[in-house]
C-alpha atoms as a PDB file:
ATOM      1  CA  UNK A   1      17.125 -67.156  28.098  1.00  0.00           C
ATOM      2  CA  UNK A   2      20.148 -65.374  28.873  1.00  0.00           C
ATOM      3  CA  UNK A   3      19.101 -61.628  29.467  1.00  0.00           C
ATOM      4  CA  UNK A   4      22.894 -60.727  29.477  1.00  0.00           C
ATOM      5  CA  UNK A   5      22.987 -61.545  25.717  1.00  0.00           C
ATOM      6  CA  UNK A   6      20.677 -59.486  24.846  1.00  0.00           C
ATOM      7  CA  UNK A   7      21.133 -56.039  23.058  1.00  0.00           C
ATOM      8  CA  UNK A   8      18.870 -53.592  22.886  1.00  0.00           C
ATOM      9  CA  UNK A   9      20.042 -50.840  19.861  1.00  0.00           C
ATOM     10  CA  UNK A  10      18.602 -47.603  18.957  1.00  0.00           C
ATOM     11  CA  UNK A  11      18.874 -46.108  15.167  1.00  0.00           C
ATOM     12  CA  UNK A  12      19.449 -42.369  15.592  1.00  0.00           C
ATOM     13  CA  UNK A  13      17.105 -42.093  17.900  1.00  0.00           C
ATOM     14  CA  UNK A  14      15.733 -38.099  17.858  1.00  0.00           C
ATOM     15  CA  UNK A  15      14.559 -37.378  21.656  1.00  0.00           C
ATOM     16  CA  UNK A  16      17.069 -37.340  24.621  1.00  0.00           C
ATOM     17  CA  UNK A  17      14.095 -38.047  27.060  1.00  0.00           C
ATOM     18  CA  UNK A  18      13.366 -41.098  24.748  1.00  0.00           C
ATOM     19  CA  UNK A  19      16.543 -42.567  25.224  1.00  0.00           C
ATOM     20  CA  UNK A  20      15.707 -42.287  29.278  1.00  0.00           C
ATOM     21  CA  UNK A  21      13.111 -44.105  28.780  1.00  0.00           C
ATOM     22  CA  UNK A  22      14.550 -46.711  27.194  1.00  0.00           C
ATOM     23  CA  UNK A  23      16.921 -47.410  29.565  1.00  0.00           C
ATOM     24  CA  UNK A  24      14.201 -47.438  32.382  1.00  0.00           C
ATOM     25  CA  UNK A  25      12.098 -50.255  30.105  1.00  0.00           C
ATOM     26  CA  UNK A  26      15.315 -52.164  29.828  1.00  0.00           C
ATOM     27  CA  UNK A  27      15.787 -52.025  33.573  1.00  0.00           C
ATOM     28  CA  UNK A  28      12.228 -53.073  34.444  1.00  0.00           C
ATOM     29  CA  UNK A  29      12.619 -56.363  32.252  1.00  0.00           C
ATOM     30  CA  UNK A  30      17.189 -56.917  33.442  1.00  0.00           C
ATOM     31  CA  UNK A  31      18.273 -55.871  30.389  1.00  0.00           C
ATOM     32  CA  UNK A  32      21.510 -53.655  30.098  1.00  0.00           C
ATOM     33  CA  UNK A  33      23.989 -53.534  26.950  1.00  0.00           C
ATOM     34  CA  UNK A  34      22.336 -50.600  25.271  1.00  0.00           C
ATOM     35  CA  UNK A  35      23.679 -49.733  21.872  1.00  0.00           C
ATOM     36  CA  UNK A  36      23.053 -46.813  19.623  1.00  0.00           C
ATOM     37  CA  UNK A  37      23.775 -46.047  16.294  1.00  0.00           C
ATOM     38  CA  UNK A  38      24.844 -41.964  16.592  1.00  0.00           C
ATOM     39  CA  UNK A  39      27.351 -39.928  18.840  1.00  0.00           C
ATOM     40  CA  UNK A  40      26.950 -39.539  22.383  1.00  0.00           C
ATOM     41  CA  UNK A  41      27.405 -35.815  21.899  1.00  0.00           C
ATOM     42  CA  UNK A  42      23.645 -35.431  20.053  1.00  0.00           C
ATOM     43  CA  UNK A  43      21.922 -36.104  23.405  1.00  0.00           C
ATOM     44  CA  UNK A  44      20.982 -33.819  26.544  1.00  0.00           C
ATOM     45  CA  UNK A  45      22.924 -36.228  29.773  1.00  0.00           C
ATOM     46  CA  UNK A  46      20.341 -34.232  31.815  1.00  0.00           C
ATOM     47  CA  UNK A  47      17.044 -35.177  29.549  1.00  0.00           C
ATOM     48  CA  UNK A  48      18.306 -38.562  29.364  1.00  0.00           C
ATOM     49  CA  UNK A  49      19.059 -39.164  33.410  1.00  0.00           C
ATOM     50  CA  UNK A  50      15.469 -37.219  34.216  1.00  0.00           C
ATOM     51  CA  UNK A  51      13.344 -39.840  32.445  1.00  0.00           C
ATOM     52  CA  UNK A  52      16.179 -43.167  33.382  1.00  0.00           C
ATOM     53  CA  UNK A  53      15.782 -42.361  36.980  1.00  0.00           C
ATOM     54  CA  UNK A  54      17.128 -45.476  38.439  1.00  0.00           C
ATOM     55  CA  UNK A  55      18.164 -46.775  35.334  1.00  0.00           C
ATOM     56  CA  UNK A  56      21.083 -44.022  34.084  1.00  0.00           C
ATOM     57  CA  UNK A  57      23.754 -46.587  34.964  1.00  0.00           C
ATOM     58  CA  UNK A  58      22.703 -48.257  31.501  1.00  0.00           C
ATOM     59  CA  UNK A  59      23.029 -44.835  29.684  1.00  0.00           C
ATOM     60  CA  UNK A  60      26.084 -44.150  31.352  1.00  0.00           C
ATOM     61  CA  UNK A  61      27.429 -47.690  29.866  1.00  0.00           C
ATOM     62  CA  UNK A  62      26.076 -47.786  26.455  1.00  0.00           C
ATOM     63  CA  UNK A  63      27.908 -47.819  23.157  1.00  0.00           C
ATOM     64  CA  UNK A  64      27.851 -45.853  20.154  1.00  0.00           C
ATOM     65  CA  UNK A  65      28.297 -47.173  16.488  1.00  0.00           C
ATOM     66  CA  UNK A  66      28.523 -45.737  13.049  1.00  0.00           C
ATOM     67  CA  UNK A  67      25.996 -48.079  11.479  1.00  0.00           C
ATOM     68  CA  UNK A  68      23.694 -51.370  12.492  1.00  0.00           C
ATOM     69  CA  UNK A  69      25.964 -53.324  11.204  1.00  0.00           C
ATOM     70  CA  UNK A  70      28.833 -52.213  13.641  1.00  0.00           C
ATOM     71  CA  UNK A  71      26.348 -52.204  16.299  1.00  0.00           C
ATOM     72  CA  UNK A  72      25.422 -56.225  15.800  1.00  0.00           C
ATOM     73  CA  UNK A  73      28.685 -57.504  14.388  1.00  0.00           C
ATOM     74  CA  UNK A  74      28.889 -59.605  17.344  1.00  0.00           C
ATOM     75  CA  UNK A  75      25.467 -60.755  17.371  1.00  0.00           C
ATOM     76  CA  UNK A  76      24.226 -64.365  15.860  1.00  0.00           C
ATOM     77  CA  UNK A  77      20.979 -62.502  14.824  1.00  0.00           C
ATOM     78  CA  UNK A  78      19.600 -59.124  14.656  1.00  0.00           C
ATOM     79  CA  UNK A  79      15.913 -57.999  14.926  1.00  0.00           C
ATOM     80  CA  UNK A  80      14.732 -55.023  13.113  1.00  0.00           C
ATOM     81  CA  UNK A  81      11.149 -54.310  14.692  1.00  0.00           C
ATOM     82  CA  UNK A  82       8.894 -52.414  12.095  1.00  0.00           C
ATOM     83  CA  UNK A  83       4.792 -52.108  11.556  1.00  0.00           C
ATOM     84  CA  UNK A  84       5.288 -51.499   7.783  1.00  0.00           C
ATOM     85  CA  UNK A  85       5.473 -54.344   5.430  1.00  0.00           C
ATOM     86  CA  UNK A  86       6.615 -54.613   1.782  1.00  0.00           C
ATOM     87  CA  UNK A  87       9.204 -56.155  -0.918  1.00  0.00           C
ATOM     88  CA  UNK A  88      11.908 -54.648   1.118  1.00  0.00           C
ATOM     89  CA  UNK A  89      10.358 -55.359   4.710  1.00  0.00           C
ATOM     90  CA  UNK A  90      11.668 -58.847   5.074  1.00  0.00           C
ATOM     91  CA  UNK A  91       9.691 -62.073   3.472  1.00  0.00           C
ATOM     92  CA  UNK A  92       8.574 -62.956   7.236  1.00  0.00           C
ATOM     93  CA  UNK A  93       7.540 -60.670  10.937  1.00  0.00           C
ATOM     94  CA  UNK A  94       7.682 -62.491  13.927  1.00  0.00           C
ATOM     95  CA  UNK A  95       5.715 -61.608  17.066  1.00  0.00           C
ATOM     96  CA  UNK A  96       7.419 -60.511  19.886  1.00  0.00           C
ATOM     97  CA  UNK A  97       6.588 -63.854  21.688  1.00  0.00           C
ATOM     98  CA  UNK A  98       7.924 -65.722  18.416  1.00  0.00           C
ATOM     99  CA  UNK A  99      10.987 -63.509  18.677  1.00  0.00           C
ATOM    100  CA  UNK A 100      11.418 -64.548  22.207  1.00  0.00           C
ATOM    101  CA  UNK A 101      11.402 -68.068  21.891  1.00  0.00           C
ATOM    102  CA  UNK A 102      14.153 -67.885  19.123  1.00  0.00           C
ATOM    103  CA  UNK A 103      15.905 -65.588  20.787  1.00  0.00           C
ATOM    104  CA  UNK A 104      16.023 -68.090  24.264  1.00  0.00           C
ATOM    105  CA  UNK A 105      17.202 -70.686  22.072  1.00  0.00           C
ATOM    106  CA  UNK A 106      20.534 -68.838  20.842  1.00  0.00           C
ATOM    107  CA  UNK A 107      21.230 -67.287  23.939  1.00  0.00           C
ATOM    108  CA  UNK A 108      21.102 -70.210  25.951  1.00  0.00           C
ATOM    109  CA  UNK A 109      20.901 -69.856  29.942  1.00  0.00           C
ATOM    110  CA  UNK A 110      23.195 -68.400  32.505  1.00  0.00           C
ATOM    111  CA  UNK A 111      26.069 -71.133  32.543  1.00  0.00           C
ATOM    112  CA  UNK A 112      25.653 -72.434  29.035  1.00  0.00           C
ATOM    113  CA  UNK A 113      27.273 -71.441  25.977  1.00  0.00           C
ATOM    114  CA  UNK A 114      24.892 -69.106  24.086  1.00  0.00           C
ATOM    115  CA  UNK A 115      25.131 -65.770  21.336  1.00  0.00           C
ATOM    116  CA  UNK A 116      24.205 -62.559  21.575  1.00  0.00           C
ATOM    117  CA  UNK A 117      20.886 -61.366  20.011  1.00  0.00           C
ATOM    118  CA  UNK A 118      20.121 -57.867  19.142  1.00  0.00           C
ATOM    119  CA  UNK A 119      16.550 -56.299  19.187  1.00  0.00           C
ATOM    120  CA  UNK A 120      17.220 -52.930  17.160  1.00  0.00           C
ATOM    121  CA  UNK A 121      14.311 -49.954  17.166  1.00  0.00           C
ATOM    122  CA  UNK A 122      14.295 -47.279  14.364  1.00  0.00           C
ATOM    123  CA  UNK A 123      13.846 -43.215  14.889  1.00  0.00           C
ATOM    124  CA  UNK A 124      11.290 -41.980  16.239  1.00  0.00           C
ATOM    125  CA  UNK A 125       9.260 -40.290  13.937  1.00  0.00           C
ATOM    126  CA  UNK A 126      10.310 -42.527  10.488  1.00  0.00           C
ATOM    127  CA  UNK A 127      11.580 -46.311  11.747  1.00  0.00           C
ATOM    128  CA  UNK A 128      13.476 -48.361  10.446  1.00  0.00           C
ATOM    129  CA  UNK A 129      14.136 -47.380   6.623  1.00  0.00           C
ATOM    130  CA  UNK A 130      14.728 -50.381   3.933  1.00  0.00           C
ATOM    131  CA  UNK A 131      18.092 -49.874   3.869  1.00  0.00           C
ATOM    132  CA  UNK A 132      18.181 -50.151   7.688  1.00  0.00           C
ATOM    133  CA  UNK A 133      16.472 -53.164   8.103  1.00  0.00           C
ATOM    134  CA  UNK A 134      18.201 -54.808   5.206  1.00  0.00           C
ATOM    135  CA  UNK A 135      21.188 -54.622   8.251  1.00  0.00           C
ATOM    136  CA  UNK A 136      18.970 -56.630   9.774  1.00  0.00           C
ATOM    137  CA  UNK A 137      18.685 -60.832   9.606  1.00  0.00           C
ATOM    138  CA  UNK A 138      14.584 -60.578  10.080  1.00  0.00           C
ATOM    139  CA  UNK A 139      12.034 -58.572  11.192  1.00  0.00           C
ATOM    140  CA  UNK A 140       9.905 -58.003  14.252  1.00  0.00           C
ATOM    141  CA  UNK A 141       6.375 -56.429  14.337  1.00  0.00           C
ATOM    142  CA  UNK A 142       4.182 -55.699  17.361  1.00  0.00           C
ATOM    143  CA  UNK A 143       0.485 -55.749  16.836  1.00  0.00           C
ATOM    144  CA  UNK A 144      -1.078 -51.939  16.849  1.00  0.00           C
ATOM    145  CA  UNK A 145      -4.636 -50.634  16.249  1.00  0.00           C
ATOM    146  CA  UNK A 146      -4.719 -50.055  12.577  1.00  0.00           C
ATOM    147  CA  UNK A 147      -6.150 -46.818  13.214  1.00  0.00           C
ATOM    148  CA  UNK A 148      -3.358 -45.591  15.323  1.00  0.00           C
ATOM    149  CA  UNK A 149      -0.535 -48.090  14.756  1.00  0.00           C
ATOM    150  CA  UNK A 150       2.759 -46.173  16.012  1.00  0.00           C
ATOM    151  CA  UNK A 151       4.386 -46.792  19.049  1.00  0.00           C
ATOM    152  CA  UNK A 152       6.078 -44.485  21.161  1.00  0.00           C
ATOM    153  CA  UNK A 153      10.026 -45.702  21.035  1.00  0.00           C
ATOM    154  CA  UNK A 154      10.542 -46.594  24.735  1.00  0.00           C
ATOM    155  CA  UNK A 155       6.658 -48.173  24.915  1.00  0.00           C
ATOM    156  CA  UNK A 156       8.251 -50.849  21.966  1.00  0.00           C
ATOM    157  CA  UNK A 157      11.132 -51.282  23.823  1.00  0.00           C
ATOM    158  CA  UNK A 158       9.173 -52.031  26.338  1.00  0.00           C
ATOM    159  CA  UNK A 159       7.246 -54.725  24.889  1.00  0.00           C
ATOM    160  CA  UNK A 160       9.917 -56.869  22.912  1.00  0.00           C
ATOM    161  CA  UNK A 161      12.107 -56.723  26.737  1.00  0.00           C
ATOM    162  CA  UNK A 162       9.002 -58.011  28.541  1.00  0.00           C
ATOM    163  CA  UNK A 163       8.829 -60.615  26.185  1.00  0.00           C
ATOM    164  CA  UNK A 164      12.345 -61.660  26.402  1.00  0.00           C
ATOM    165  CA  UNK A 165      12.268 -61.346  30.120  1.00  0.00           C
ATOM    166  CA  UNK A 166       9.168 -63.665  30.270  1.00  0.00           C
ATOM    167  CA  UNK A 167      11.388 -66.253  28.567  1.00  0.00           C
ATOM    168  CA  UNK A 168      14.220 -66.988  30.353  1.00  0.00           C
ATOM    169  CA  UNK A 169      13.091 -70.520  31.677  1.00  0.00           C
ATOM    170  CA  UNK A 170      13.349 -71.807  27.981  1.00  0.00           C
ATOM    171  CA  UNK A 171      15.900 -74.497  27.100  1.00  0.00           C
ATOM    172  CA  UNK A 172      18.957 -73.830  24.992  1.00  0.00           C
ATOM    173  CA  UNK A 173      20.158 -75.691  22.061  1.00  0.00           C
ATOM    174  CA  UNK A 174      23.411 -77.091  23.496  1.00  0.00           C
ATOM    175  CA  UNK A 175      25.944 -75.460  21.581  1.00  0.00           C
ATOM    176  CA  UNK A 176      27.089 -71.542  20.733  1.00  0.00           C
ATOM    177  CA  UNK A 177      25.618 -70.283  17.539  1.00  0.00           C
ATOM    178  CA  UNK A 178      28.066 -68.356  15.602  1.00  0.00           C
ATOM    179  CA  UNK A 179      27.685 -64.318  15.035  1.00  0.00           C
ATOM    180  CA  UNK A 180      26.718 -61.927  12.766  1.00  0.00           C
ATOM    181  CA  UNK A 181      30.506 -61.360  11.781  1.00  0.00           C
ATOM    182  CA  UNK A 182      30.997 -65.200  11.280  1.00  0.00           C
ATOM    183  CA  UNK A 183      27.855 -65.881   9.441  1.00  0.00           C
ATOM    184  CA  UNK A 184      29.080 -63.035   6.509  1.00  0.00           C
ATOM    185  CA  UNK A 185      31.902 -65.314   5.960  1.00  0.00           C
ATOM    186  CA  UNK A 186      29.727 -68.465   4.970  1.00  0.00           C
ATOM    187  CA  UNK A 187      27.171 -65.659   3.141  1.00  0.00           C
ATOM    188  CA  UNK A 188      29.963 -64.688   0.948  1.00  0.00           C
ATOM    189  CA  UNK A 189      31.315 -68.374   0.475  1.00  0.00           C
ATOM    190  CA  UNK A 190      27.829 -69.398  -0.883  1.00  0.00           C
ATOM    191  CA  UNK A 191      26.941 -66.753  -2.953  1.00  0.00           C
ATOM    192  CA  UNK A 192      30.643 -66.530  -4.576  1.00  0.00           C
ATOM    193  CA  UNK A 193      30.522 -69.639  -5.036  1.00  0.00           C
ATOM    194  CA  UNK A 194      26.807 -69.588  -6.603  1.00  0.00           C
ATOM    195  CA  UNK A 195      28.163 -66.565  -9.420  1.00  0.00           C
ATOM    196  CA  UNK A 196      30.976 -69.506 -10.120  1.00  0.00           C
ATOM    197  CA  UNK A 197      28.615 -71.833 -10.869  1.00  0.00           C
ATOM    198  CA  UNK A 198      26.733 -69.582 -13.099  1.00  0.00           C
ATOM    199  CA  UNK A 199      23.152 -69.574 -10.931  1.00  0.00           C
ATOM    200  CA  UNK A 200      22.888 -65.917 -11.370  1.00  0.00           C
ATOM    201  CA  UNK A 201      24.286 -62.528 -12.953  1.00  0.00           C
ATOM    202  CA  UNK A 202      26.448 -60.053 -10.584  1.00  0.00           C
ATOM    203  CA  UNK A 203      23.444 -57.814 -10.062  1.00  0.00           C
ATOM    204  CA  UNK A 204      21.688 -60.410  -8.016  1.00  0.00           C
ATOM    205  CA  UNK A 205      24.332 -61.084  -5.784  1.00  0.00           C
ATOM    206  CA  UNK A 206      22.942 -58.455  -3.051  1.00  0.00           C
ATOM    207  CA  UNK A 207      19.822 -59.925  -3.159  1.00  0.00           C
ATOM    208  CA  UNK A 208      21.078 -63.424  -2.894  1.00  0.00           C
ATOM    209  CA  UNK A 209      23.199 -63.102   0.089  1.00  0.00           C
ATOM    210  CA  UNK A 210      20.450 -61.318   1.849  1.00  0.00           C
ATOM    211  CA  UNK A 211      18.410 -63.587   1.433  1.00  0.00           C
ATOM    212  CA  UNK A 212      20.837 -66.341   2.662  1.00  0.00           C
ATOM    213  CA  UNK A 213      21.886 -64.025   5.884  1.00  0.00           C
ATOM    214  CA  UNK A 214      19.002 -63.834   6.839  1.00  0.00           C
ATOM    215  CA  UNK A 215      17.566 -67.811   6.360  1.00  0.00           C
ATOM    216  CA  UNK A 216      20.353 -68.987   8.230  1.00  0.00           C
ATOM    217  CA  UNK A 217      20.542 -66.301  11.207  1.00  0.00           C
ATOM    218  CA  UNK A 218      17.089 -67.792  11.854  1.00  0.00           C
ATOM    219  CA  UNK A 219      18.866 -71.351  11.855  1.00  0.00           C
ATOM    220  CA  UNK A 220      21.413 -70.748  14.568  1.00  0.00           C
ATOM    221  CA  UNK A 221      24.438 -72.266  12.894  1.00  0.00           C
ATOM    222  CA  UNK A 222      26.887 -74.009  14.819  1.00  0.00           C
ATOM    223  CA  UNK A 223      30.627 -73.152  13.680  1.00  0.00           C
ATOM    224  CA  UNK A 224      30.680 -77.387  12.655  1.00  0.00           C
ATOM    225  CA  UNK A 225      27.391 -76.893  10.285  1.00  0.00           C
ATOM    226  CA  UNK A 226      28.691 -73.075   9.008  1.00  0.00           C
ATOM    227  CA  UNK A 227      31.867 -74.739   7.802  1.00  0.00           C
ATOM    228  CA  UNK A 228      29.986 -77.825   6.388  1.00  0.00           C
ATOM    229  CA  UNK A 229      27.924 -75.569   4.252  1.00  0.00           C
ATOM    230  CA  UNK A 230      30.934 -73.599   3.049  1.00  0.00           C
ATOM    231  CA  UNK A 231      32.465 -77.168   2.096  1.00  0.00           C
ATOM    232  CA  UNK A 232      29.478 -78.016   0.012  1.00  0.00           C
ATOM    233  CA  UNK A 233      29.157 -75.183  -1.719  1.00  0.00           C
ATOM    234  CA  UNK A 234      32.611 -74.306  -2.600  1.00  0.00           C
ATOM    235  CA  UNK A 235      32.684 -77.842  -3.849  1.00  0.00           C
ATOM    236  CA  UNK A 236      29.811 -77.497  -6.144  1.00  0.00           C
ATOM    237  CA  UNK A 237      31.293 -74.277  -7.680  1.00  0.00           C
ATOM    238  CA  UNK A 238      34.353 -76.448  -8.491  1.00  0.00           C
ATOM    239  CA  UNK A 239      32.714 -79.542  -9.485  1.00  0.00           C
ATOM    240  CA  UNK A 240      30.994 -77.287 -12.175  1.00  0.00           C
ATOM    241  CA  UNK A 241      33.811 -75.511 -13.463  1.00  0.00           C
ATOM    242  CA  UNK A 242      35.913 -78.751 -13.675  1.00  0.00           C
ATOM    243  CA  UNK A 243      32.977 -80.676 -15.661  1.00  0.00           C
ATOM    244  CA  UNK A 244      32.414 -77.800 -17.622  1.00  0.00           C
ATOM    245  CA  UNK A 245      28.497 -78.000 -16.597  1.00  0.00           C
ATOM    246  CA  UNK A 246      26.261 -75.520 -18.130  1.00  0.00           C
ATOM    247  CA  UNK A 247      26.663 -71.915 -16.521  1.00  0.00           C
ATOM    248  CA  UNK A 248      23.175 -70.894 -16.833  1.00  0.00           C
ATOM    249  CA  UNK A 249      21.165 -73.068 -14.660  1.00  0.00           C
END
C-alpha cells in the first residue's frame, strides 16, 4: 500500500469543525491529499484549524472540485462509502478491510508503479445521494448497530484510513492500473460499440456503461488489457454491421 495514493474526498461536507477532524483522522493513519467537492470560502479556517490541531497543514493543502467526478478523474477507482442499500446503491459493498486489500493492490508500494484510489464520504446529515454514488466505481459500507447506524463524518474517515494504513505491507500487482479518466475512454468504446451492434436501445446506454465502469475499476486494467478490450469490441460492432447480423440480439 502506497498511502501517498490515496485520496480522501468530502461531498459538501456541512460542518467546518468536521472537516478538522477529518484532517486529524487522516493524519493519525499518513494520509494527506484531501479533496472536497465545494468552495473553500463555505468553511470557518478557524473551526477547521481548532479541531485539525496538528493536522491543518492537510487543510491548508487540500483541493476543491465542482463535482466527484472532477475530484477522482485521476483516480483508477473511486469508493463511495454508504450504510443504505438499494437498486441505485451499487450491485456489491465491500468492507473496509475488503476495500483495503483492493485498494493495496492498485496503489502498489513506495517505489513501484501504482494509481491513485479515492475513498469519498457524503454530507453529513444525508450521504451520499444516488446520483452521487453513481460518480462512484463501487461502494463501501462500514458495519453500524442497526439501531443507531450513522456515523459521525470524521469517525468514518477514520475507519476506512485505519484500514488502509493497516495495509501497506500488501504486494502490488506489478504494473500501473490506468485512471478514472482513462477507463471512460474504454467505457464509451464498449458501450458505443454495443448500440452498433444492436444489444440495446439508447435509453440503456447509462445504465450499461455504469455498469461496465464500475466492473472493470474493480479489475485494475492495465493500459495493454484497456486497449485489448477496446480492440475486441470495436471489432465486434464492425463484424456485425459488415455481416449484416441481426440487430436485436
Amino acid at each position: 500500500m502506497n498511502l501517498n495514493r490515496i485520496a480522501i474526498v468530502l461531498t459538501n461536507p456541512e460542518e467546518s469543525r468536521n472537516v478538522g477532524a477529518v484532517c486529524r483522522a487522516m493524519a493519525n493513519n499518513s494520509l494527506s491529499d484531501l479533496r472536497i467537492v465545494g468552495s473553500r470560502e463555505n468553511f470557518d479556517d478557524e473551526h477547521v484549524r481548532r479541531l485539525a490541531i496538528h493536522a491543518a497543514y492537510i487543510w491548508e493543502n487540500a483541493k476543491f472540485f465542482g463535482s466527484i467526478t472532477e475530484a477522482t478523474k485521476d483516480c483508477a477507482l473511486a469508493a463511495g462509502t454508504t450504510r443504505r442499500r438499494g437498486k441505485k446503491r451499487k450491485d456489491k459493498l465491500l468492507l473496509p478491510e475488503e476495500f483495503a486489500d483492493l485498494a493495496s493492490n492498485i496503489t502498489g508500494q513506495e517505489n513501484s508503479e501504482g494509481q491513485k484510489v479515492a475513498a469519498v464520504f457524503g454530507n453529513e446529515r444525508t450521504g451520499l445521494s444516488d446520483e452521487e454514488l453513481s460518480e462512484c466505481t463501487m461502494g463501501v459500507t462500514i458495519p453500524s448497530s442497526e439501531g443507531f447506524a450513522s456515523l459521525n463524518l470524521s469517525h468514518a474517515v477514520q475507519i476506512i484510513s485505519y484500514h488502509l494504513f493497516r495495509s501497506q505491507s500488501k504486494i502490488s500487482p506489478g504494473y500501473t492500473p490506468i485512471n478514472l479518466s482513462r477507463l471512460d475512454k474504454t467505457v464509451n468504446t464498449i458501450s458505443d460499440s454495443l448500440q452498433k451492434a444492436g444489444f440495446f436501445k439508447i435509453a440503456g446506454k447509462k445504465d450499461m456503461e455504469n455498469f461496465w465502469r464500475g466492473l472493470l475499476s474493480r479489475a485494475s486494467l492495465s493500459e495493454g488489457e484497456a486497449s485489448y478490450l477496446e480492440k475486441t469490441f470495436t471489432k465486434i460492432a464492425g463484424l456485425v454491421q459488415k455481416n449484416g447480423l441481426p440487430q436485436d440480439l
